[in-house]
PDB file of N, CA and C in Angstrom:
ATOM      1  N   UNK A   1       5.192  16.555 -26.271  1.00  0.00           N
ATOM      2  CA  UNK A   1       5.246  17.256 -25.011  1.00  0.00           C
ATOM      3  C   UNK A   1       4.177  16.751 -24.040  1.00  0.00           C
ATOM      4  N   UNK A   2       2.999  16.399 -24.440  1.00  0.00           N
ATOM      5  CA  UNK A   2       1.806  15.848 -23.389  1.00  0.00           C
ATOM      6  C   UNK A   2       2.112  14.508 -23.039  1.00  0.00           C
ATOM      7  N   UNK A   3       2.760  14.009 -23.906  1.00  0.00           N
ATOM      8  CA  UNK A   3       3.555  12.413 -23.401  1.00  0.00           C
ATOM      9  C   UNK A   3       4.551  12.144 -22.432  1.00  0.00           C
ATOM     10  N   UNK A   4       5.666  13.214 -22.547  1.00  0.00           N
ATOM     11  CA  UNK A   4       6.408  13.668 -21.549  1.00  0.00           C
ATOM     12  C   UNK A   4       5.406  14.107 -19.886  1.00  0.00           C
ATOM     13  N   UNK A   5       4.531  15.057 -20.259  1.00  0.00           N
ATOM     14  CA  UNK A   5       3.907  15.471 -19.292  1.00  0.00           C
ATOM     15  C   UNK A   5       3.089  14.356 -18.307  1.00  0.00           C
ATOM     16  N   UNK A   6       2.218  13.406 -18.972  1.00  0.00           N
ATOM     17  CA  UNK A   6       1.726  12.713 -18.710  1.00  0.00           C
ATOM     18  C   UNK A   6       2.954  11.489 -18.382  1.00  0.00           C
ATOM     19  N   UNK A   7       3.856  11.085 -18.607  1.00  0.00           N
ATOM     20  CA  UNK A   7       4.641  10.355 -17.896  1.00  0.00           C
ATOM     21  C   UNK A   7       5.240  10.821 -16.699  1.00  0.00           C
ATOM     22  N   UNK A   8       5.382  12.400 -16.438  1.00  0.00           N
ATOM     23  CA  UNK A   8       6.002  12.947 -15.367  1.00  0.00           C
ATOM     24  C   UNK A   8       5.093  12.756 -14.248  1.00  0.00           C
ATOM     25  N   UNK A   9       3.633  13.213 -14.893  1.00  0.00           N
ATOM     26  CA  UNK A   9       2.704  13.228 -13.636  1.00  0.00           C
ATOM     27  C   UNK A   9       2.117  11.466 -12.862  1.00  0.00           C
ATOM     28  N   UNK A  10       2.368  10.384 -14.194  1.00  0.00           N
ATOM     29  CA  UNK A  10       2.309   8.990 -13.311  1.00  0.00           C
ATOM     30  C   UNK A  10       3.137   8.538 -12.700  1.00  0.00           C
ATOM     31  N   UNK A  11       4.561   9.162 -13.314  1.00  0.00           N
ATOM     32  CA  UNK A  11       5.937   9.227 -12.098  1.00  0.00           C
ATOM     33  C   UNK A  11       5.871   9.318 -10.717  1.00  0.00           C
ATOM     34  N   UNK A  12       4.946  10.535 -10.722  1.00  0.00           N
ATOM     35  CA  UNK A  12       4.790  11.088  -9.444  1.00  0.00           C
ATOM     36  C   UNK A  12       3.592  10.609  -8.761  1.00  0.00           C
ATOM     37  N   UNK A  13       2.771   9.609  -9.083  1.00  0.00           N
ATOM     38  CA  UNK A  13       1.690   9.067  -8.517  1.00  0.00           C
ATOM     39  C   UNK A  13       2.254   7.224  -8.301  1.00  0.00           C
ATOM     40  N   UNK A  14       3.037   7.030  -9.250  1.00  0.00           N
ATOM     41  CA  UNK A  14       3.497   5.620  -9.128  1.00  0.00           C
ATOM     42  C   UNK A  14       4.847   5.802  -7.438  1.00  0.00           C
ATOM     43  N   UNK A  15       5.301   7.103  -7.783  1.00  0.00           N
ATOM     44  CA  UNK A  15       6.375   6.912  -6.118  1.00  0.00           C
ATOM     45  C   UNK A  15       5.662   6.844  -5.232  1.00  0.00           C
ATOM     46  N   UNK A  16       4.415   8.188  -5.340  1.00  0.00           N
ATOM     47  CA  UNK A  16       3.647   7.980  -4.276  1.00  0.00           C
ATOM     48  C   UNK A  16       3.200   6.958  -3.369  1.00  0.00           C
ATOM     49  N   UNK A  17       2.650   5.993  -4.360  1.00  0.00           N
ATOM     50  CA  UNK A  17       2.444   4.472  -4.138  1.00  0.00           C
ATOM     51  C   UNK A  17       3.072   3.651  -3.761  1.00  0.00           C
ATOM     52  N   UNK A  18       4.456   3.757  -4.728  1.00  0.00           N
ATOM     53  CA  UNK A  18       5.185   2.457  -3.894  1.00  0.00           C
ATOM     54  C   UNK A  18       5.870   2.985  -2.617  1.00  0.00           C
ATOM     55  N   UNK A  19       5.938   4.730  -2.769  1.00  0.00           N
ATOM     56  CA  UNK A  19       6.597   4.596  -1.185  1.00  0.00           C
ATOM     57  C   UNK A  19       5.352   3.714   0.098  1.00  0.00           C
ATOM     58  N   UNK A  20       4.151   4.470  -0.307  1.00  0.00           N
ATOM     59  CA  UNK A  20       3.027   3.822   0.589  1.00  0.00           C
ATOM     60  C   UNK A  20       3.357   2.041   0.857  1.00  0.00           C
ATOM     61  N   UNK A  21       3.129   1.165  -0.676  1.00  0.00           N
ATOM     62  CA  UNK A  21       3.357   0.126  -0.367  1.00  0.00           C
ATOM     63  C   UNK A  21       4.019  -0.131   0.283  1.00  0.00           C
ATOM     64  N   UNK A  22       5.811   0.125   0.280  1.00  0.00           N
ATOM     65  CA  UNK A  22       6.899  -0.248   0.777  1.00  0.00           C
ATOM     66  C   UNK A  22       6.547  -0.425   1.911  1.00  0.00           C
ATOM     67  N   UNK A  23       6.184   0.789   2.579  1.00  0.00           N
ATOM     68  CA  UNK A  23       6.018   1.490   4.018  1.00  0.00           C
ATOM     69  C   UNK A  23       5.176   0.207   4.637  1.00  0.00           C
ATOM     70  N   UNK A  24       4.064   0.033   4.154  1.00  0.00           N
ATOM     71  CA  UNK A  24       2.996  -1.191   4.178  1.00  0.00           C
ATOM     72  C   UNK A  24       3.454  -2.671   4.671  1.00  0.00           C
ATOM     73  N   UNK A  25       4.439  -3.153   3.433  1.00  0.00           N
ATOM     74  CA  UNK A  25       4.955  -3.958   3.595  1.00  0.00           C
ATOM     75  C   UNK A  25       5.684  -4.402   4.676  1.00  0.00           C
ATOM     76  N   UNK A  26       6.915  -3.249   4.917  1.00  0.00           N
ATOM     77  CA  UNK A  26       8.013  -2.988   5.916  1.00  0.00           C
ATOM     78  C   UNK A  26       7.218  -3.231   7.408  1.00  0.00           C
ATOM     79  N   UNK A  27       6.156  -2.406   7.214  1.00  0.00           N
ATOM     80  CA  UNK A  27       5.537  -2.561   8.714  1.00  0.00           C
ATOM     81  C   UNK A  27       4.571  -3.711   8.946  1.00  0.00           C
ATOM     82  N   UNK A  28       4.167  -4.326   8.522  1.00  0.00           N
ATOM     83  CA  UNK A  28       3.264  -5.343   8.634  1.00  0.00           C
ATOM     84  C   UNK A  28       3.597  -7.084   7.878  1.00  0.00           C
ATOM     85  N   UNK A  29       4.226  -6.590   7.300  1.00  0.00           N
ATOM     86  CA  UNK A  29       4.355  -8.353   6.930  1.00  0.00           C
ATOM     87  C   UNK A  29       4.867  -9.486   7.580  1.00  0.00           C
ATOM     88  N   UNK A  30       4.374  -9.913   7.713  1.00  0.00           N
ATOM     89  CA  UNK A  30       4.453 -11.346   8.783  1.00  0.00           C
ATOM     90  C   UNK A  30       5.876 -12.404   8.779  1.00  0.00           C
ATOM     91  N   UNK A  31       6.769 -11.466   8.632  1.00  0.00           N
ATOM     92  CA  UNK A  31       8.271 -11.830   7.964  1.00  0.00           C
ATOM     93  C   UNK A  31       9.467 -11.663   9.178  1.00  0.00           C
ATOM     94  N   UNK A  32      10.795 -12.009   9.943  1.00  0.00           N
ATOM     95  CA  UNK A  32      11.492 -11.410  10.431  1.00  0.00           C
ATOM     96  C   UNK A  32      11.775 -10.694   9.682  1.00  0.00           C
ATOM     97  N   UNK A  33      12.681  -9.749  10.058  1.00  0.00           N
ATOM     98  CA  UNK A  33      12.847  -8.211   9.600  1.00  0.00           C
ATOM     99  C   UNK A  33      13.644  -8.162   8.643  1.00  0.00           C
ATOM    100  N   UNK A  34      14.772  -9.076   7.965  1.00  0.00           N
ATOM    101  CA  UNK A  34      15.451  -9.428   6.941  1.00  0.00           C
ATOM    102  C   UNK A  34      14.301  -9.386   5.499  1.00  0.00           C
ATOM    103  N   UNK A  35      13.138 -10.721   5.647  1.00  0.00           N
ATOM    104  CA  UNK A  35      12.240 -10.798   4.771  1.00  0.00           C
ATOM    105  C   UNK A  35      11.290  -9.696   4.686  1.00  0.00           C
ATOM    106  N   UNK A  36      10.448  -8.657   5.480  1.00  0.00           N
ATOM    107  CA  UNK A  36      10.091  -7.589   5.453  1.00  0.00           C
ATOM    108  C   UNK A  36      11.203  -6.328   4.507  1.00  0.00           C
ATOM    109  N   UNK A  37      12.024  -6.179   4.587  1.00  0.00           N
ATOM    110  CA  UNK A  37      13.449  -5.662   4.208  1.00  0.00           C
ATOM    111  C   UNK A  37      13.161  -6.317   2.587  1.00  0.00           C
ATOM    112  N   UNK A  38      13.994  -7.296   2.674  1.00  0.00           N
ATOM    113  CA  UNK A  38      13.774  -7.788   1.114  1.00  0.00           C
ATOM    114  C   UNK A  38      12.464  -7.318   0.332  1.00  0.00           C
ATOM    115  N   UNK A  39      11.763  -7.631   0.760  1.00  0.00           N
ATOM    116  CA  UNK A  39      10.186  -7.800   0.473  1.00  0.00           C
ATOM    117  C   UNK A  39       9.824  -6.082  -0.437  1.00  0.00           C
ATOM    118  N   UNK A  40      10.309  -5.565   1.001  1.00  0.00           N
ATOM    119  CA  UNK A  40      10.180  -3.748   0.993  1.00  0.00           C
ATOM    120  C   UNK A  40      10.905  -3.530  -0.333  1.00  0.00           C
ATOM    121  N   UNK A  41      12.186  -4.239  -0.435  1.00  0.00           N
ATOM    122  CA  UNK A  41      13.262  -3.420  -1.546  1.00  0.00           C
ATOM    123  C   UNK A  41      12.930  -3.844  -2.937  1.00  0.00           C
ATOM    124  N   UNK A  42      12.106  -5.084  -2.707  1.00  0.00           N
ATOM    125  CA  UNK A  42      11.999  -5.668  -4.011  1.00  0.00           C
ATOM    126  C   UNK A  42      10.863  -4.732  -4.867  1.00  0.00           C
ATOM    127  N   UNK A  43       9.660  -4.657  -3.732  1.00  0.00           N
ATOM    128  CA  UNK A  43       8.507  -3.784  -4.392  1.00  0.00           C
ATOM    129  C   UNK A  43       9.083  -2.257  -4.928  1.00  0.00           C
ATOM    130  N   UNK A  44      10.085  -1.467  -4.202  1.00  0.00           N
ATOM    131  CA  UNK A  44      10.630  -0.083  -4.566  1.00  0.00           C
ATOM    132  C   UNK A  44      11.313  -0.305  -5.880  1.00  0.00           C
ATOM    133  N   UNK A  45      12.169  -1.473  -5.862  1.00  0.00           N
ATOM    134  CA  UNK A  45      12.655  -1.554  -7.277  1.00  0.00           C
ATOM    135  C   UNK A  45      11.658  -1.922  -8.187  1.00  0.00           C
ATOM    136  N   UNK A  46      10.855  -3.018  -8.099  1.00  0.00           N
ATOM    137  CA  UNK A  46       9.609  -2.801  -9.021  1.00  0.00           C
ATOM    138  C   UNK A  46       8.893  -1.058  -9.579  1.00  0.00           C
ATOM    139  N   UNK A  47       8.783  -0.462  -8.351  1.00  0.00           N
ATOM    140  CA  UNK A  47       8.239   0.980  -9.103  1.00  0.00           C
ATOM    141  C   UNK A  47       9.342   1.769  -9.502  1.00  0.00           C
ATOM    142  N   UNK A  48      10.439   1.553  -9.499  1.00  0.00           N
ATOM    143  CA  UNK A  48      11.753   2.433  -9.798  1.00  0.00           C
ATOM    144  C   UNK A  48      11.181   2.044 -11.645  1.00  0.00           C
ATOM    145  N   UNK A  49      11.347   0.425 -11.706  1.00  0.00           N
ATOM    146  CA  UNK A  49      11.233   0.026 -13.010  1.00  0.00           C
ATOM    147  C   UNK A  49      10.173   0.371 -13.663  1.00  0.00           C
ATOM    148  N   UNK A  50       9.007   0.432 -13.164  1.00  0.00           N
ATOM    149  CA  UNK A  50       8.074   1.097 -13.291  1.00  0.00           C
ATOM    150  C   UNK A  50       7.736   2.871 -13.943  1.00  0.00           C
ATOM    151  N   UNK A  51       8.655   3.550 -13.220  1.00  0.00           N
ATOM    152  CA  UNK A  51       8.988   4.480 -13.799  1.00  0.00           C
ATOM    153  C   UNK A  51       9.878   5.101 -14.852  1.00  0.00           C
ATOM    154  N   UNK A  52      10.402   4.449 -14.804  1.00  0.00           N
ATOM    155  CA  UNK A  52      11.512   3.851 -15.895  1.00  0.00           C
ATOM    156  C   UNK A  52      11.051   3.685 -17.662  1.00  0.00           C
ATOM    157  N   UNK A  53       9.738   1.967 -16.938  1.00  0.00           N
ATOM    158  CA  UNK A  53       8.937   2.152 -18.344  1.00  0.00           C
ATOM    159  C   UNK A  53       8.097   2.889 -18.358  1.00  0.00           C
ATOM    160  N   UNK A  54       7.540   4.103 -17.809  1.00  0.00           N
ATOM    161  CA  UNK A  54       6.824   5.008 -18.291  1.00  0.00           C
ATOM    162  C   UNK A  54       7.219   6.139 -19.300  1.00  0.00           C
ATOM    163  N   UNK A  55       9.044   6.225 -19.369  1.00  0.00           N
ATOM    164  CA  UNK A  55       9.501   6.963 -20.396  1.00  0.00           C
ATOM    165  C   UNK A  55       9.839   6.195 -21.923  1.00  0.00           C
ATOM    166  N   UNK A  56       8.956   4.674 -21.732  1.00  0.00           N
ATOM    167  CA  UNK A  56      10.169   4.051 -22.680  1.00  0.00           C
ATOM    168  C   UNK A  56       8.409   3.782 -23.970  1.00  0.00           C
ATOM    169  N   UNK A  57       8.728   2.644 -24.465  1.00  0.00           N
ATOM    170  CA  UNK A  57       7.737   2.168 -25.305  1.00  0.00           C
ATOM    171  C   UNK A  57       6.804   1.219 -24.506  1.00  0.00           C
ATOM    172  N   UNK A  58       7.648   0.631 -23.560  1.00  0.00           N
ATOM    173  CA  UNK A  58       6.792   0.063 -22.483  1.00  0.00           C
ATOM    174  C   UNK A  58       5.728   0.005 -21.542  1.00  0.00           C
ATOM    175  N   UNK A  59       5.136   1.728 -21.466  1.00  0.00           N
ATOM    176  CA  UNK A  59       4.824   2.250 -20.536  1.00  0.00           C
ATOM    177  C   UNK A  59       3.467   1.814 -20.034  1.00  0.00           C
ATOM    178  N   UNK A  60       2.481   1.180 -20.914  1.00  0.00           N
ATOM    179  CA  UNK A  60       1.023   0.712 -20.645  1.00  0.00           C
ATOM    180  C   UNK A  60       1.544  -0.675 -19.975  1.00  0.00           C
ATOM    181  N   UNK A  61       2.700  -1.644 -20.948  1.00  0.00           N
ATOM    182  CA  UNK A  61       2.718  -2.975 -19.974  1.00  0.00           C
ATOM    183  C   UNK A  61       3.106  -2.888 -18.474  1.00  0.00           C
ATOM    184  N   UNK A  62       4.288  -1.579 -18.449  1.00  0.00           N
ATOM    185  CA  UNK A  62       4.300  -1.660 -17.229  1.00  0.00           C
ATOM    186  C   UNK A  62       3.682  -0.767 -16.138  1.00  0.00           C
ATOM    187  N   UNK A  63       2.483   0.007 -16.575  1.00  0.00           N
ATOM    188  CA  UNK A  63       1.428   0.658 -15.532  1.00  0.00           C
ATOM    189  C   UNK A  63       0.281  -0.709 -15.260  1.00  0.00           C
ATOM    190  N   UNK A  64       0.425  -1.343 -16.370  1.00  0.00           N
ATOM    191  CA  UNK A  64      -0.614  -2.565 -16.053  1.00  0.00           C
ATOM    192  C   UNK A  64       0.169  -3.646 -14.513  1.00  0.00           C
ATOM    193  N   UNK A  65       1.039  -3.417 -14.933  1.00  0.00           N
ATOM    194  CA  UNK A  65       1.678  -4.985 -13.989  1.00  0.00           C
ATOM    195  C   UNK A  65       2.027  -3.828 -12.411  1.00  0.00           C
ATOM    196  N   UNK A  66       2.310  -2.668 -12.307  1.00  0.00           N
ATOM    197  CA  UNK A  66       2.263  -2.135 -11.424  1.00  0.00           C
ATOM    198  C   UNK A  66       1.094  -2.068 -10.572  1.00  0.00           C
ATOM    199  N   UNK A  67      -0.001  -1.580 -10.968  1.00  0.00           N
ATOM    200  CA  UNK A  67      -1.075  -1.249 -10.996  1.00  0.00           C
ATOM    201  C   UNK A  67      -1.698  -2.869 -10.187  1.00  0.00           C
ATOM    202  N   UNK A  68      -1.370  -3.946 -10.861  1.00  0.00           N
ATOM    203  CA  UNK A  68      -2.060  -4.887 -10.300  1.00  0.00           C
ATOM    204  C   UNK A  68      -1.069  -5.234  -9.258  1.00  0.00           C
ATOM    205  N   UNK A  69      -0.039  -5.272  -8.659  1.00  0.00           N
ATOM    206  CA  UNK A  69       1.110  -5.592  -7.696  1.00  0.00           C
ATOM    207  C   UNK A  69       0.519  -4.354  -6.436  1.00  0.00           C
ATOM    208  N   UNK A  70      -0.164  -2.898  -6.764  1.00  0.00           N
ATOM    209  CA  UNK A  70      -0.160  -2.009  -6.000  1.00  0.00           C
ATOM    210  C   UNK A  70      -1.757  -2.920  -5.607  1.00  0.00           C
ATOM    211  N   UNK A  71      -2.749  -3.199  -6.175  1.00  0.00           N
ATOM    212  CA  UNK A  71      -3.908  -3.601  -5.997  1.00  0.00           C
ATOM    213  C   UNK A  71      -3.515  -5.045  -4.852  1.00  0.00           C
ATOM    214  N   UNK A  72      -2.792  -5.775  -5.466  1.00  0.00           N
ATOM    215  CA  UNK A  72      -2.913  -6.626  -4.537  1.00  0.00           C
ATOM    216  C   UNK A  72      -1.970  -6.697  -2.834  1.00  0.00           C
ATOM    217  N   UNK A  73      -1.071  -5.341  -2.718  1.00  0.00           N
ATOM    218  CA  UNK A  73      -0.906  -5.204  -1.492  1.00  0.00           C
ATOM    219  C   UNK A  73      -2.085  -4.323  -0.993  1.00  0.00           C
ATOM    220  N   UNK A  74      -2.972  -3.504  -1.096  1.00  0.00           N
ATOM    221  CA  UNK A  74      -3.993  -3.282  -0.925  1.00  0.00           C
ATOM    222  C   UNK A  74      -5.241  -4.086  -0.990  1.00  0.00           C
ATOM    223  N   UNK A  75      -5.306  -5.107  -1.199  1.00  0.00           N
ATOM    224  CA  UNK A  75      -6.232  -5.945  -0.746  1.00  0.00           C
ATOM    225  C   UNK A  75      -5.580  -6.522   0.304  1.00  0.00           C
ATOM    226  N   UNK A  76      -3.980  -7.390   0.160  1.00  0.00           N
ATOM    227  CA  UNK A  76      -3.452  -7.630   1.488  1.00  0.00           C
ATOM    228  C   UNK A  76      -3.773  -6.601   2.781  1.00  0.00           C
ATOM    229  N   UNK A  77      -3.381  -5.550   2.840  1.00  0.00           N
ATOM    230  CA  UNK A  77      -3.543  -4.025   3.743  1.00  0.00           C
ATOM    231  C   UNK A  77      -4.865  -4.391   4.490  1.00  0.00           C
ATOM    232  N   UNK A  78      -5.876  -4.472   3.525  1.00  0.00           N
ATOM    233  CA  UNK A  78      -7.215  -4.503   3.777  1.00  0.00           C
ATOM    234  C   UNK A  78      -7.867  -5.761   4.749  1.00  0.00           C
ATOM    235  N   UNK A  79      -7.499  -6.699   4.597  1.00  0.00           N
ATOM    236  CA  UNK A  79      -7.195  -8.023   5.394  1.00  0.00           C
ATOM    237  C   UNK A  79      -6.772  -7.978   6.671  1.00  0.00           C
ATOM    238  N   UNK A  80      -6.154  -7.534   7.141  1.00  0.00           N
ATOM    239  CA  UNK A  80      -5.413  -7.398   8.244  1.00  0.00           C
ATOM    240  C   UNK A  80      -5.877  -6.662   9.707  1.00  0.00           C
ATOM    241  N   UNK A  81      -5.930  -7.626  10.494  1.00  0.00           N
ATOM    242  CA  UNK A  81      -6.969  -7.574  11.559  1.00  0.00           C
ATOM    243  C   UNK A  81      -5.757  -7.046  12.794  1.00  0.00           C
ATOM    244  N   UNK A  82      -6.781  -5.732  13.376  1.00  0.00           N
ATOM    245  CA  UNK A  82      -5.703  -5.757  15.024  1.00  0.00           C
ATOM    246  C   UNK A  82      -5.591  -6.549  15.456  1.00  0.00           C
ATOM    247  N   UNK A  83      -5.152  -6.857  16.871  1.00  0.00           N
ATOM    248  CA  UNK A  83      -4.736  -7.431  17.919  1.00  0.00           C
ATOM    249  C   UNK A  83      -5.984  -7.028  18.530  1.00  0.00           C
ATOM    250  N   UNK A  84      -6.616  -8.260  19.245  1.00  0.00           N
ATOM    251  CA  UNK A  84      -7.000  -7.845  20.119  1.00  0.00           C
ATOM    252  C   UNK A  84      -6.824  -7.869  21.630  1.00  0.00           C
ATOM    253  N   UNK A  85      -5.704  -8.755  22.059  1.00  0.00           N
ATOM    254  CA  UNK A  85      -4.835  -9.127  22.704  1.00  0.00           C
ATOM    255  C   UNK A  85      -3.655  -7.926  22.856  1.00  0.00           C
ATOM    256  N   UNK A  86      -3.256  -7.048  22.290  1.00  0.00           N
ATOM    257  CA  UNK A  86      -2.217  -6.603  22.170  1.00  0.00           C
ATOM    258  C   UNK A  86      -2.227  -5.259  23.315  1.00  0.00           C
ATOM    259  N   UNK A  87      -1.151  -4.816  23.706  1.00  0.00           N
ATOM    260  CA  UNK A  87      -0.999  -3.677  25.119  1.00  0.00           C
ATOM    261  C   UNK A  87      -1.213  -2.392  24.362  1.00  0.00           C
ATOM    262  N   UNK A  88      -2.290  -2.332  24.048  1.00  0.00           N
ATOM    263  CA  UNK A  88      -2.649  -1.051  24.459  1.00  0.00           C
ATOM    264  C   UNK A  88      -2.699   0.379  24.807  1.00  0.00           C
ATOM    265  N   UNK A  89      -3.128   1.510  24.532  1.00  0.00           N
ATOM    266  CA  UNK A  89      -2.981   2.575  25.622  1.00  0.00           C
ATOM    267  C   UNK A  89      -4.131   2.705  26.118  1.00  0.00           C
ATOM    268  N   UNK A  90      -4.397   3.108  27.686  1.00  0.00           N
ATOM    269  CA  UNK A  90      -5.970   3.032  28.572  1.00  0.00           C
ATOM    270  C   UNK A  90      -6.702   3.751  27.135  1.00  0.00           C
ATOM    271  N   UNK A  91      -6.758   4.528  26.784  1.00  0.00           N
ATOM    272  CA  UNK A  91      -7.560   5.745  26.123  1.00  0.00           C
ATOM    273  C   UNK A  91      -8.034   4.831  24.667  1.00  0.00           C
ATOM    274  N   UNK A  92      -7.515   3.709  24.122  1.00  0.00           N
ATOM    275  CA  UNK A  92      -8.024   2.756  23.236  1.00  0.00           C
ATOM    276  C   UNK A  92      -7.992   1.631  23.359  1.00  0.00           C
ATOM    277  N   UNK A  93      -7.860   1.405  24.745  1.00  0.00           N
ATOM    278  CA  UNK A  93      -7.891  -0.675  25.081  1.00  0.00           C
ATOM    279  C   UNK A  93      -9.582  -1.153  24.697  1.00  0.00           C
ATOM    280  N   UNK A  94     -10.360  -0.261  25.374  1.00  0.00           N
ATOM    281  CA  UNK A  94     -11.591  -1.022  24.803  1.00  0.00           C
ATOM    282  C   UNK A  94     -12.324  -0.059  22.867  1.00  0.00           C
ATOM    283  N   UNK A  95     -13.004  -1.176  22.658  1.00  0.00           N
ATOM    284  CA  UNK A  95     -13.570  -1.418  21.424  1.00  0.00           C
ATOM    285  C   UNK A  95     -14.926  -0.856  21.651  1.00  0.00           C
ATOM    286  N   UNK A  96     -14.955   0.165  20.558  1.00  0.00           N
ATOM    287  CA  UNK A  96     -16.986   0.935  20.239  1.00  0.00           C
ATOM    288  C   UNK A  96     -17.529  -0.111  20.714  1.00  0.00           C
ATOM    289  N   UNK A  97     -18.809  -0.149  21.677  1.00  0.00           N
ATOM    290  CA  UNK A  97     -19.948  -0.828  21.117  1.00  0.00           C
ATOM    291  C   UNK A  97     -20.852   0.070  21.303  1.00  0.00           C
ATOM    292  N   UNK A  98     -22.144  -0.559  20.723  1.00  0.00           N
ATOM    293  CA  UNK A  98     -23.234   0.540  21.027  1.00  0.00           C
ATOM    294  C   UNK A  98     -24.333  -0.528  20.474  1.00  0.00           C
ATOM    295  N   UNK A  99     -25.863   0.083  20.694  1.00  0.00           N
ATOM    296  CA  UNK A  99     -26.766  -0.613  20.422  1.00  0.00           C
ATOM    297  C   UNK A  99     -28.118   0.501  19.564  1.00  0.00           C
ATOM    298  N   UNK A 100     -28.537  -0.636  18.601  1.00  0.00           N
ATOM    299  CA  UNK A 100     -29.710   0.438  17.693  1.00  0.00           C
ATOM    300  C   UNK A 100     -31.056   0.270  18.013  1.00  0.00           C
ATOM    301  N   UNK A 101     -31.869   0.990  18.576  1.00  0.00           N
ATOM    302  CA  UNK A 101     -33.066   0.871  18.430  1.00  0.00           C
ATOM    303  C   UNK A 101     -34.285   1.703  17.820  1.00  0.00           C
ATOM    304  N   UNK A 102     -34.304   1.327  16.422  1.00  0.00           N
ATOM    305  CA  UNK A 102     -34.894   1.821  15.577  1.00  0.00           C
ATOM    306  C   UNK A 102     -34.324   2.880  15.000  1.00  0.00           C
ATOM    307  N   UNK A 103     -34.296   4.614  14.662  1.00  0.00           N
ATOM    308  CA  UNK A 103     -33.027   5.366  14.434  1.00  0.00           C
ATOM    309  C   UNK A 103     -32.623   5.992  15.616  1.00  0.00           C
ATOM    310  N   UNK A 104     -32.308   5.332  16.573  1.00  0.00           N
ATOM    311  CA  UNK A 104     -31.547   5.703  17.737  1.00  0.00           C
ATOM    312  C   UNK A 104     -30.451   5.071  18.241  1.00  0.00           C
ATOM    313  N   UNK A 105     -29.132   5.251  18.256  1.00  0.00           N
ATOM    314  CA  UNK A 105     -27.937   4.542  18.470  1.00  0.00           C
ATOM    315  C   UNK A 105     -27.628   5.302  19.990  1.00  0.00           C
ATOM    316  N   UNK A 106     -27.409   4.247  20.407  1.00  0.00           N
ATOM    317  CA  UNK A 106     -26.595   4.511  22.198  1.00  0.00           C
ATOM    318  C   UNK A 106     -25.438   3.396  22.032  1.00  0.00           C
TER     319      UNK A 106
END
């Protein structure tokens, strides 16, 4: 019963994720919208399978290979620089600056 339990509850942390990834992917990858698409469907079926082997005998090989596929679109994620060129709304076209002098920030 705690095996069951504990597969239900990484179920529900592995969708979590790949919906995030997907979402990630879909919106940002440097792909026309066909390859973004693919890209998106391939990672959802990865965590479908994913969940899948969490009911089976499989379940550590495949939290391992998930786990590192979720890590490395999150380091991708992390990479990824605005525009700084890009239109804008007035209320965020310009960028913080400020200056320190000693513990005083302006």
């Amino acid at each position: 019963m705690a095996r069951i339990s504990l597969a239900i509850l990484l179920s529900s942390a592995v969708a979590i994720f790949t919906a995030w990834a997907g979402l990630a992917i879909w919106y940002r990858l440097p792909l026309a919208e066909l390859g973004r698409v693919m890209a998106c469907a391939l990672f959802i079926l990865f965590g479908i399978g994913t969940v899948i082997a969490l009911f089976s005998r499989f379940r550590f090989g495949g939290l391992v290979l998930f786990l590192a596929a979720f890590v490395t679109v999150l380091v991708w994620w992390s990479t990824i620089k605005p525009l700084g060129d890009a239109d804008w709304a007035p209320d965020v076209a310009r960028q913080v600056t400020g200056t320190r002098d000693g513990n005083l920030l302006t």
